[in-house]
Protein backbone atom coordinates (compact mmCIF):
# COMPACT_ATOMS: atom_id res chain seq x y z
CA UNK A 1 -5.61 13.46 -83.40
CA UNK A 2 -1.79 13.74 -83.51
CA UNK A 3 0.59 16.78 -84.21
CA UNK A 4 1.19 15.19 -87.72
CA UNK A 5 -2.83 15.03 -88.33
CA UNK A 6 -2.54 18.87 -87.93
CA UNK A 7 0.23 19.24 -89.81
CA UNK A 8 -1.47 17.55 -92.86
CA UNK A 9 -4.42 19.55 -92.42
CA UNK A 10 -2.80 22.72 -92.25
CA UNK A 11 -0.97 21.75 -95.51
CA UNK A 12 -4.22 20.60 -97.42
CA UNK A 13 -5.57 24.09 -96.69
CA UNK A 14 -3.22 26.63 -96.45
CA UNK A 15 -0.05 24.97 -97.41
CA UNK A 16 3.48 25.92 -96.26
CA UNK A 17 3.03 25.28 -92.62
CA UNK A 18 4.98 25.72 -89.18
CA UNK A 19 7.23 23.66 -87.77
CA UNK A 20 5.70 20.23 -86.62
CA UNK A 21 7.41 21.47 -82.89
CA UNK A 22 4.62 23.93 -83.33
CA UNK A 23 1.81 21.57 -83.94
CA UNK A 24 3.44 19.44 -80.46
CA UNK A 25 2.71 22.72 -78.73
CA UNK A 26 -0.83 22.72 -79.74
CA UNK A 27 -1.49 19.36 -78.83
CA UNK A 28 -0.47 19.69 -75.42
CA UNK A 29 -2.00 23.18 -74.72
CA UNK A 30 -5.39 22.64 -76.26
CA UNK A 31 -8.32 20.87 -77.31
CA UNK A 32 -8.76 18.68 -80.06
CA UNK A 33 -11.75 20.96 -81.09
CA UNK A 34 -9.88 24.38 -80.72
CA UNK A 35 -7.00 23.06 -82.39
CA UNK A 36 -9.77 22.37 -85.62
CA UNK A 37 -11.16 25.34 -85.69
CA UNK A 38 -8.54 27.37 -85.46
CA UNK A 39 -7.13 26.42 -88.48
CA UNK A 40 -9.95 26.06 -90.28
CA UNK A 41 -10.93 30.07 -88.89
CA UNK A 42 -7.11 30.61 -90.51
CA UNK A 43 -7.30 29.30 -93.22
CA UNK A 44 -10.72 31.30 -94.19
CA UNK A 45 -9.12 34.54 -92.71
CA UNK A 46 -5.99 33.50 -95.26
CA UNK A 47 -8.46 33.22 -98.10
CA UNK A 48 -10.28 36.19 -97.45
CA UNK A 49 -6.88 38.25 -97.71
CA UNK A 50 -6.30 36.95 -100.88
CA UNK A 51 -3.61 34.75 -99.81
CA UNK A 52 -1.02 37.20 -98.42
CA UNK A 53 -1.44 36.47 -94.52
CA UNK A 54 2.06 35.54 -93.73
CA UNK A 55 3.33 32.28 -91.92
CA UNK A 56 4.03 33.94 -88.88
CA UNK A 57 0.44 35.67 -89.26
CA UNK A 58 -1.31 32.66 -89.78
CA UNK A 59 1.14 30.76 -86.85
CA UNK A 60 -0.11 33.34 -84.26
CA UNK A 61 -3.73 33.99 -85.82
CA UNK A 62 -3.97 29.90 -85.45
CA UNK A 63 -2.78 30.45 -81.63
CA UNK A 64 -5.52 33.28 -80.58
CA UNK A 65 -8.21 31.45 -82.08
CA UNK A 66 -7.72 28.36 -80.36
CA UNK A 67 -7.03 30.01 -76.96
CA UNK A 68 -10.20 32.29 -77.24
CA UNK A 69 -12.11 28.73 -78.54
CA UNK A 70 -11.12 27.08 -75.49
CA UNK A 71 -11.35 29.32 -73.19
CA UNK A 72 -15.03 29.92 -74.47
CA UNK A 73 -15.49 25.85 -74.06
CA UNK A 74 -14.41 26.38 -70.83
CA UNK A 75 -16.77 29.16 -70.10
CA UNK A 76 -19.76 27.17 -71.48
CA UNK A 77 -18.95 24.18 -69.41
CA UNK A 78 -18.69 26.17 -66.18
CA UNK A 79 -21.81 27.69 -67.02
CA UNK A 80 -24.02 24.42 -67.68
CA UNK A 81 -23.93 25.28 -70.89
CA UNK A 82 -22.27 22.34 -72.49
């Protein structure tokens, strides 16, 4: 997927989103799969708060998740897991 894919999903589900820049920097650093559930995990944690998570919350929330999901991938794969 592109950076504007992620851009579009971020605004179907959360609305105002970062800076496309950001979603460039999340292309190149990780996977396609991280890069899904991360927002989607954001999005659910922004729900769950009733909203109020702000854009810089849900910008570095986004980030953690998808360097914890990939760095789990990683683990899997290393272990035979995958």
């Amino acid at each position: 997927m592109t950076s504007q894919n992620w851009f579009d999903m971020w605004e179907r589900v959360m609305g105002d989103s970062p800076a496309m820049e950001q979603f460039a920097i999340w292309t190149e650093m990780h996977s396609e799969e991280a890069i899904k559930h991360g927002i989607i995990k954001t999005a659910v944690k922004n729900r769950q708060m009733g909203g109020t998570m702000s854009l810089d919350h849900r910008e570095k929330f986004a980030s953690k998740v998808m360097t914890v999901k990939d760095a789990d991938l990683l683990r899997f794969k290393k272990d035979g897991a995958l």
